[in-house]
N, C-alpha and C. Protein backbone atom coordinates (compact mmCIF):
# COMPACT_ATOMS: atom_id res chain seq x y z
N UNK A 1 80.41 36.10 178.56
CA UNK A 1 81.51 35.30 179.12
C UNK A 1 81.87 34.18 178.16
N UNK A 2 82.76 34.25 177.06
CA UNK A 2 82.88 33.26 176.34
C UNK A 2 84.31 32.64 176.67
N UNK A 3 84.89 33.22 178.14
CA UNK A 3 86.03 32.35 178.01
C UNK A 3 85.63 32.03 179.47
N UNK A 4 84.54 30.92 179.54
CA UNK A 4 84.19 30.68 180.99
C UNK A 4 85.22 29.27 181.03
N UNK A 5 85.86 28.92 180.00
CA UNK A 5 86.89 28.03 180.05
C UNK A 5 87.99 28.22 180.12
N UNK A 6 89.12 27.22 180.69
CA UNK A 6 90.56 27.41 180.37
C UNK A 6 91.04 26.50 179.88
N UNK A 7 90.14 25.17 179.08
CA UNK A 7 90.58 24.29 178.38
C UNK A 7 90.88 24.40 177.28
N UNK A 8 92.43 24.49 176.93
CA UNK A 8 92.56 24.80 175.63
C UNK A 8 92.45 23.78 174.57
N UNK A 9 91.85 23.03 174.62
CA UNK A 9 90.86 21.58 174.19
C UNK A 9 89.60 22.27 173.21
N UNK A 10 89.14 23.16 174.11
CA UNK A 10 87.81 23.79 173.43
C UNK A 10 88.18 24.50 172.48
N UNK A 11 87.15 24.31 171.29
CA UNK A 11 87.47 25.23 170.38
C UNK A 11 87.33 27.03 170.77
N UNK A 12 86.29 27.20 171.43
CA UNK A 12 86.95 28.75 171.80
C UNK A 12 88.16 28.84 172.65
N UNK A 13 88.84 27.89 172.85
CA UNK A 13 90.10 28.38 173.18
C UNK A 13 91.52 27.79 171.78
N UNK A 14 90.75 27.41 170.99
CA UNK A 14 91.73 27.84 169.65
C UNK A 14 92.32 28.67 169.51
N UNK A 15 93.59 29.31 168.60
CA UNK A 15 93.99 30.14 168.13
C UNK A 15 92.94 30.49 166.95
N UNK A 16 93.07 31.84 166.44
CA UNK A 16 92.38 32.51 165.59
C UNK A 16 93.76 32.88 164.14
N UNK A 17 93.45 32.20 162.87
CA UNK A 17 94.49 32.90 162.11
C UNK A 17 93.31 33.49 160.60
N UNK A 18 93.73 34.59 160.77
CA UNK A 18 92.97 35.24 159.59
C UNK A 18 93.78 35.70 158.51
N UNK A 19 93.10 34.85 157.32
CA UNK A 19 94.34 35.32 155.75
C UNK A 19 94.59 36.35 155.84
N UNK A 20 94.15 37.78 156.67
CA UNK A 20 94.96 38.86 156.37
C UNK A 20 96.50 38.78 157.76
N UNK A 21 96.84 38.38 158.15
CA UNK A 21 97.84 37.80 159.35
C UNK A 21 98.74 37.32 158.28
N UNK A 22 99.12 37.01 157.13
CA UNK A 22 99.98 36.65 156.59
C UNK A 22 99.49 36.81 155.15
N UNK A 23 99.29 37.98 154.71
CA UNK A 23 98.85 38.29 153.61
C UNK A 23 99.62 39.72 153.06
N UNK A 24 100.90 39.19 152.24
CA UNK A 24 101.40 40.14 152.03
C UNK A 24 101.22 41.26 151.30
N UNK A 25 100.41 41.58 150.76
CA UNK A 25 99.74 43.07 150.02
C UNK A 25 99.11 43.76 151.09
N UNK A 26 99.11 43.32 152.80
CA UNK A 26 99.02 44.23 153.62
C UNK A 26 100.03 44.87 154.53
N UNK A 27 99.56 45.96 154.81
CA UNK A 27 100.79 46.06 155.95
C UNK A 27 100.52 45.66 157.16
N UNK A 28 101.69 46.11 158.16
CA UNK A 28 101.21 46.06 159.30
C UNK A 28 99.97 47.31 160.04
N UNK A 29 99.77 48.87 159.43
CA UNK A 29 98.65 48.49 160.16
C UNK A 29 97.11 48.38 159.27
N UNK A 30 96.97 47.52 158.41
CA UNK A 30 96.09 47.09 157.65
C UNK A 30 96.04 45.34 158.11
N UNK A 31 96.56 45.15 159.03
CA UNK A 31 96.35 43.84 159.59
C UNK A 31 97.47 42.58 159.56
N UNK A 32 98.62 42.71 158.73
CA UNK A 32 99.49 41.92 159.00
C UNK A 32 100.42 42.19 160.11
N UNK A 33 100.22 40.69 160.80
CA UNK A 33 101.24 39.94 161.91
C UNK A 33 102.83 39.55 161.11
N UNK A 34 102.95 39.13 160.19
CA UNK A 34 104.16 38.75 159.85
C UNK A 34 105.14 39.31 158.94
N UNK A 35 106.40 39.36 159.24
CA UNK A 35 107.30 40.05 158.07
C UNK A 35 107.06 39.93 157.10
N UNK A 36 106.64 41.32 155.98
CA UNK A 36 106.77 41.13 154.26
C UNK A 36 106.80 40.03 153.60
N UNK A 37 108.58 39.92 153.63
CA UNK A 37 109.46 38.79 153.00
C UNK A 37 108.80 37.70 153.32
N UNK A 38 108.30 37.16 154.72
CA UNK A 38 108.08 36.08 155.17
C UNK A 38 106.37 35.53 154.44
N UNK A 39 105.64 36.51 154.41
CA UNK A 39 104.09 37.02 154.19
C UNK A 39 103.98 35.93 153.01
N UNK A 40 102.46 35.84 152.49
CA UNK A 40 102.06 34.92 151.24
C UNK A 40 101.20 36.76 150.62
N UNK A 41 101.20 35.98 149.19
CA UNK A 41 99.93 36.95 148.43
C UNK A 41 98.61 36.42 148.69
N UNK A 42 97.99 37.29 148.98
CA UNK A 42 96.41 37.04 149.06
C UNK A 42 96.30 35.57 149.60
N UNK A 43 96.23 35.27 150.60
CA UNK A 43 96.37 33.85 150.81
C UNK A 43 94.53 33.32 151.66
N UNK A 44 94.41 32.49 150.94
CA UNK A 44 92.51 32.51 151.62
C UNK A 44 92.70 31.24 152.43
N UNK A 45 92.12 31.25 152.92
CA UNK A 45 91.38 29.81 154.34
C UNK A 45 91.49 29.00 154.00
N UNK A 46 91.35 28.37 152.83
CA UNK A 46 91.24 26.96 152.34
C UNK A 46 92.34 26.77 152.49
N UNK A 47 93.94 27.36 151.69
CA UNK A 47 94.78 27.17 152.02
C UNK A 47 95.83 27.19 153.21
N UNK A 48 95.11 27.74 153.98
CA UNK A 48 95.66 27.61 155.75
C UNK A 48 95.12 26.77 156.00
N UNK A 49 93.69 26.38 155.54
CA UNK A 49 93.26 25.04 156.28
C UNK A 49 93.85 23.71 155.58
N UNK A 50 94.38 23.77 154.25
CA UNK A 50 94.58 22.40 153.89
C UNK A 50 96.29 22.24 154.69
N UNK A 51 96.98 23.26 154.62
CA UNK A 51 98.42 23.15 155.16
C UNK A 51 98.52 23.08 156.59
N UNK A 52 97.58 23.61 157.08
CA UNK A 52 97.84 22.79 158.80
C UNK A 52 96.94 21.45 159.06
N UNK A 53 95.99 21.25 158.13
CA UNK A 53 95.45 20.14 158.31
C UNK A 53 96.62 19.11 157.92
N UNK A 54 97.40 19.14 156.72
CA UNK A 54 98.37 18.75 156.12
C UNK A 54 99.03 18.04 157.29
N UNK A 55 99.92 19.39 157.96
CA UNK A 55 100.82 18.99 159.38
C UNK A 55 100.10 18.27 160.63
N UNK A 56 98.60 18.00 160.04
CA UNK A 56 98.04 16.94 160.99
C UNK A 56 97.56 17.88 162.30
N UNK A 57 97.41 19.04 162.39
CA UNK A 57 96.86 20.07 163.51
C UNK A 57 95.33 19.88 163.44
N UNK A 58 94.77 20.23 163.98
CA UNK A 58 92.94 20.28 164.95
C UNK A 58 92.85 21.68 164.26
N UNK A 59 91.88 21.31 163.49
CA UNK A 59 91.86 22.81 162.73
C UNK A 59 89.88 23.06 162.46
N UNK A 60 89.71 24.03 161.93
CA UNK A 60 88.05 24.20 161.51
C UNK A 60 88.29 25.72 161.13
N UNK A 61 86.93 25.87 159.94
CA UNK A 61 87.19 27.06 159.47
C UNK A 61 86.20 27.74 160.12
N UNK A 62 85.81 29.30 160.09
CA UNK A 62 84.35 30.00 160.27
C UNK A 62 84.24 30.84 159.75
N UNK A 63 82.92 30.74 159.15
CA UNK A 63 82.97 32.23 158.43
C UNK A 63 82.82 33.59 159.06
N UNK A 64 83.82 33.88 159.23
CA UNK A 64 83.90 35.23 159.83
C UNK A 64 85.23 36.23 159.43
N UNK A 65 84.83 37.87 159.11
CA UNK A 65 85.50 38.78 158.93
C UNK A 65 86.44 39.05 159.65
N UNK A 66 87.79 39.36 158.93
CA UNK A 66 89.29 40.23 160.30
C UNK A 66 88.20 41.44 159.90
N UNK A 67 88.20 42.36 161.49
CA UNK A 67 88.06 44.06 161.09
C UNK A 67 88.17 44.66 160.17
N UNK A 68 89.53 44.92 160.04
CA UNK A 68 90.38 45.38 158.88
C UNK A 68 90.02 45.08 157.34
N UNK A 69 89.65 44.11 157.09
CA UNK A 69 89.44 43.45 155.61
C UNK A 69 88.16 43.87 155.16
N UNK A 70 88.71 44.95 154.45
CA UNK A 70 87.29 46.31 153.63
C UNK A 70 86.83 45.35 153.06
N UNK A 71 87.80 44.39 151.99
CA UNK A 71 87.09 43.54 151.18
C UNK A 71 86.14 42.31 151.27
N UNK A 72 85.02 42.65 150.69
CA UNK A 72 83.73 41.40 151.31
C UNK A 72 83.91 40.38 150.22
N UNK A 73 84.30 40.03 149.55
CA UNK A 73 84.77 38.89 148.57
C UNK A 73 84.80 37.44 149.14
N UNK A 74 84.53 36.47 148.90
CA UNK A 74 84.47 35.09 149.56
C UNK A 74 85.91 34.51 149.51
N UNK A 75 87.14 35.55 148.47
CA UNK A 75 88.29 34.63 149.12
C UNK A 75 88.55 35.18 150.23
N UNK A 76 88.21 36.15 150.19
CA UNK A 76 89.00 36.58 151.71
C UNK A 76 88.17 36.94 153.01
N UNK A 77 87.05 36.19 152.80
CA UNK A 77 85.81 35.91 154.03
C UNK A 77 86.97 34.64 154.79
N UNK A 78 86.11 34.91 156.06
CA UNK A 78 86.72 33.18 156.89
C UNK A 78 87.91 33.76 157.70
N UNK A 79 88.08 32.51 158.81
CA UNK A 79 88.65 32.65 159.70
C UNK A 79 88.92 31.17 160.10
N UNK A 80 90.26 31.04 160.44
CA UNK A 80 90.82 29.34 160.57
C UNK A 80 91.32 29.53 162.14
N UNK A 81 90.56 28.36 162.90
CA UNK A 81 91.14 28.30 164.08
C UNK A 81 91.74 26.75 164.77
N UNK A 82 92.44 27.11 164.92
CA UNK A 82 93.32 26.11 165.14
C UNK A 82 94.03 25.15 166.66
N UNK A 83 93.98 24.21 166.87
CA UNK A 83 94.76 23.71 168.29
C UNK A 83 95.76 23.67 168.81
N UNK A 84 96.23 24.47 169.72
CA UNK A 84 97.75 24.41 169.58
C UNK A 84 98.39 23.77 170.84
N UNK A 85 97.24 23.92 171.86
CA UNK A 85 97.65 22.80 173.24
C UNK A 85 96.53 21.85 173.35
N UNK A 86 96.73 20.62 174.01
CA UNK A 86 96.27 19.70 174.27
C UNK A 86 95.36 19.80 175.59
N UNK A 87 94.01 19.36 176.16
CA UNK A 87 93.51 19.25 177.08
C UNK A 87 94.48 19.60 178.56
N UNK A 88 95.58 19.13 178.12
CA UNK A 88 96.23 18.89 180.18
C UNK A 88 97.22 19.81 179.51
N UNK A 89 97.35 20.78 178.22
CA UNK A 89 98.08 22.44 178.26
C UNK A 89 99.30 21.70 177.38
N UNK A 90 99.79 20.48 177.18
CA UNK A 90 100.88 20.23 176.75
C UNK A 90 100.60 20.73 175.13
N UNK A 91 101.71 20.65 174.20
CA UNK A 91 101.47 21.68 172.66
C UNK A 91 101.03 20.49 172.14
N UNK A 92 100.38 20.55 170.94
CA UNK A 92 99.87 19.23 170.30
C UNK A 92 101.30 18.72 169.15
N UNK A 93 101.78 19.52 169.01
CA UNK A 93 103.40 19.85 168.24
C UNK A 93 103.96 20.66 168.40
N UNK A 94 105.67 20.00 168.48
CA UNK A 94 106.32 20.84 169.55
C UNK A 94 106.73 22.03 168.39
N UNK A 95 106.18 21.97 167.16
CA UNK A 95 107.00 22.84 165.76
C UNK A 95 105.76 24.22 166.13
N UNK A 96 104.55 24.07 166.89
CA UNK A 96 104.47 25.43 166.95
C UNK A 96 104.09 25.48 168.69
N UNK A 97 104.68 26.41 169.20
CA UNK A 97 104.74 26.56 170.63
C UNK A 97 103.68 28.22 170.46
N UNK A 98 103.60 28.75 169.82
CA UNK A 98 103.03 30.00 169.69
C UNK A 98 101.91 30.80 168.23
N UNK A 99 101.26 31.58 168.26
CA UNK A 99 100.66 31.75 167.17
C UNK A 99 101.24 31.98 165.79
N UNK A 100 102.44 32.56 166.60
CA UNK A 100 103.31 33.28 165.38
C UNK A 100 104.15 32.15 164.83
N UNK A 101 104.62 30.91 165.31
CA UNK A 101 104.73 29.80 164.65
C UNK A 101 104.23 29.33 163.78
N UNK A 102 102.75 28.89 163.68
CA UNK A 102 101.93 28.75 163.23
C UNK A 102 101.73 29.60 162.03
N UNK A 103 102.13 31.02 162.15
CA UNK A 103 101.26 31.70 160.76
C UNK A 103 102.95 31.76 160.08
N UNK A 104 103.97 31.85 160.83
CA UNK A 104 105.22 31.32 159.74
C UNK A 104 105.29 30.18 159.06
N UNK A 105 104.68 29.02 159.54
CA UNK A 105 104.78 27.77 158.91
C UNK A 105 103.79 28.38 157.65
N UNK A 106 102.35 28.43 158.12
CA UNK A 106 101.45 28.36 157.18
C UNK A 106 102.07 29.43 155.95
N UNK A 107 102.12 30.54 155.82
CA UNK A 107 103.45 30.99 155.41
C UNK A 107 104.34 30.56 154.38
N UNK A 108 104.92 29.72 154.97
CA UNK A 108 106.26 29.51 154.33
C UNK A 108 105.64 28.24 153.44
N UNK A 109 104.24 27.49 153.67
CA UNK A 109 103.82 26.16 153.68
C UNK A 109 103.10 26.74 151.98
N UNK A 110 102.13 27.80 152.23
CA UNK A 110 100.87 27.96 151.50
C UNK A 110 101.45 27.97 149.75
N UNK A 111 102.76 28.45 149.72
CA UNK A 111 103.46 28.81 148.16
C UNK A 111 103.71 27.53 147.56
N UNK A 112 103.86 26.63 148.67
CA UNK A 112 104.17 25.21 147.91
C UNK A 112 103.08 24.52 147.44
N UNK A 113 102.04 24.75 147.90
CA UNK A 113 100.82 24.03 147.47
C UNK A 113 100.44 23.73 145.88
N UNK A 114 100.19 22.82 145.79
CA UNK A 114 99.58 22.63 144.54
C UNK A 114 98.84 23.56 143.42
N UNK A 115 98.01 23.92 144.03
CA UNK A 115 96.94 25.36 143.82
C UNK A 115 97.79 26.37 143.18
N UNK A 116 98.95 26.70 144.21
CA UNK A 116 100.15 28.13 144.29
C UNK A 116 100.61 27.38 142.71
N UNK A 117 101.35 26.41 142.53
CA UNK A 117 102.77 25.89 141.78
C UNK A 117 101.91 25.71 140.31
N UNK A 118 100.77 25.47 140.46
CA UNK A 118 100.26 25.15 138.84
C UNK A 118 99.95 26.56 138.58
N UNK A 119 99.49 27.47 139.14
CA UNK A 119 98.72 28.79 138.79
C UNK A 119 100.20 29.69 137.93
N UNK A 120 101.40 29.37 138.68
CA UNK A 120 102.23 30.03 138.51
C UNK A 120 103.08 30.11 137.35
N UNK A 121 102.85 28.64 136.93
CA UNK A 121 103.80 27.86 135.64
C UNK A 121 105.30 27.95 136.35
N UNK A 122 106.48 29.29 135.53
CA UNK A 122 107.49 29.00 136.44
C UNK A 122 107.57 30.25 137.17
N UNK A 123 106.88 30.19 138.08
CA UNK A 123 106.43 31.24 139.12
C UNK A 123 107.85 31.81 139.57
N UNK A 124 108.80 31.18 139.80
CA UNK A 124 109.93 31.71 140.59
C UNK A 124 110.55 33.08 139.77
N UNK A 125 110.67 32.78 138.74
CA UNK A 125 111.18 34.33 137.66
C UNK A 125 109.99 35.38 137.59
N UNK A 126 109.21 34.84 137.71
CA UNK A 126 108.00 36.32 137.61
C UNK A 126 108.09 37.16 139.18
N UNK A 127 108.34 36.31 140.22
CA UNK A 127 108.06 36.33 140.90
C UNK A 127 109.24 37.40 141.55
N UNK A 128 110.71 36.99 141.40
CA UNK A 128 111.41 37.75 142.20
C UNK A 128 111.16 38.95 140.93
N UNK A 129 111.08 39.04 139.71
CA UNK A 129 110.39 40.23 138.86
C UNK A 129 110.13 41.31 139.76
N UNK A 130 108.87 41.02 140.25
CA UNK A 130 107.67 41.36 140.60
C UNK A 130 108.17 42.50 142.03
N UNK A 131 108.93 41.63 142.37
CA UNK A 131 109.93 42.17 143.78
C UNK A 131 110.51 43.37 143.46
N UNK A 132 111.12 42.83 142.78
CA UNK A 132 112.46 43.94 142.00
C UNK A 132 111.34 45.31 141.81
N UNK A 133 110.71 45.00 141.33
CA UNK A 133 109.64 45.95 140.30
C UNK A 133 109.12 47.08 141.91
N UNK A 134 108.67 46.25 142.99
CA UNK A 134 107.87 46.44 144.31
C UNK A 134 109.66 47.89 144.94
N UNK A 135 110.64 46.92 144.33
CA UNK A 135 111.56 47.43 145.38
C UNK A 135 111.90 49.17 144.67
N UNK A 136 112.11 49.29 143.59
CA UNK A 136 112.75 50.49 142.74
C UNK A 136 111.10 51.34 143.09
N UNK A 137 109.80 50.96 142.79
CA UNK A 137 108.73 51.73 143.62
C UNK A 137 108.98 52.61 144.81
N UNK A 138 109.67 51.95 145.73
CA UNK A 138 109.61 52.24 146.98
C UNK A 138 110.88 53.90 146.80
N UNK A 139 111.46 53.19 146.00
CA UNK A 139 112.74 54.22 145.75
C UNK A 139 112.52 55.23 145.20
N UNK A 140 111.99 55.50 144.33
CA UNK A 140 111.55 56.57 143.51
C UNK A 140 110.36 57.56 144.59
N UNK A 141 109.68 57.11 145.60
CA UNK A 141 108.96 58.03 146.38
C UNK A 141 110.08 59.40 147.14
């Protein structure tokens, strides 16, 4: 009985977001929740945890496996869970009302990071490259 609670205060009543939930080199059924386009590359915990910690959210990491994720590697170990209502049910911010809020922000949040923008140099030209390259693939099958 681990949901002998309904306080969504408690951390087992956190949301659960796992880097493969917005990790675009998966699909949907290899474990991504979010559109492609919308998706990050390989995106690990630290960086979900520093970008909702960022937006000031109740956050904690754990080490624990998605199903799905063959790969045992330490970036992509962990599991970020997060607060999204307050003790008396009200949202702690009204910018995410739902999980899927949440893994769009983190999302749309994780590319800007520091980490992302130096690794990249000028990431933006390699990047829609890279697309282009992903898209004529698809075509040629």
């Amino acid at each position: 009985m681990a949901h002998l609670t309904q306080n969504p205060a408690d951390k087992e009543r956190f949301i659960c977001v796992y880097p493969i939930y917005i990790n675009s080199k998966k699909t949907l059924a290899e474990g991504r929740r979010i559109p492609a386009e919308k998706a990050v590359e390989n995106p690990s915990c630290a960086e979900i945890r520093d970008v909702l910690t960022a937006a000031g959210m109740n956050v904690y990491v754990e080490n624990k496996m998605h199903p799905k994720e063959w790969n045992r590697d330490v970036q992509f170990r962990g599991r970020v869970r997060v607060q999204v209502k307050q003790a008396d049910g009200s949202l702690c911010q009204d910018k995410f009302t739902s999980r899927k809020d949440v893994m769009f922000y983190v999302a749309e949040m994780i590319p800007k990071l520091k980490t992302r923008t130096q690794k990249s140099g000028g990431g933006d030209t390699s990047s829609q490259q890279g697309e282009g390259g992903k898209k004529s693939k698809k075509k040629k099958k």
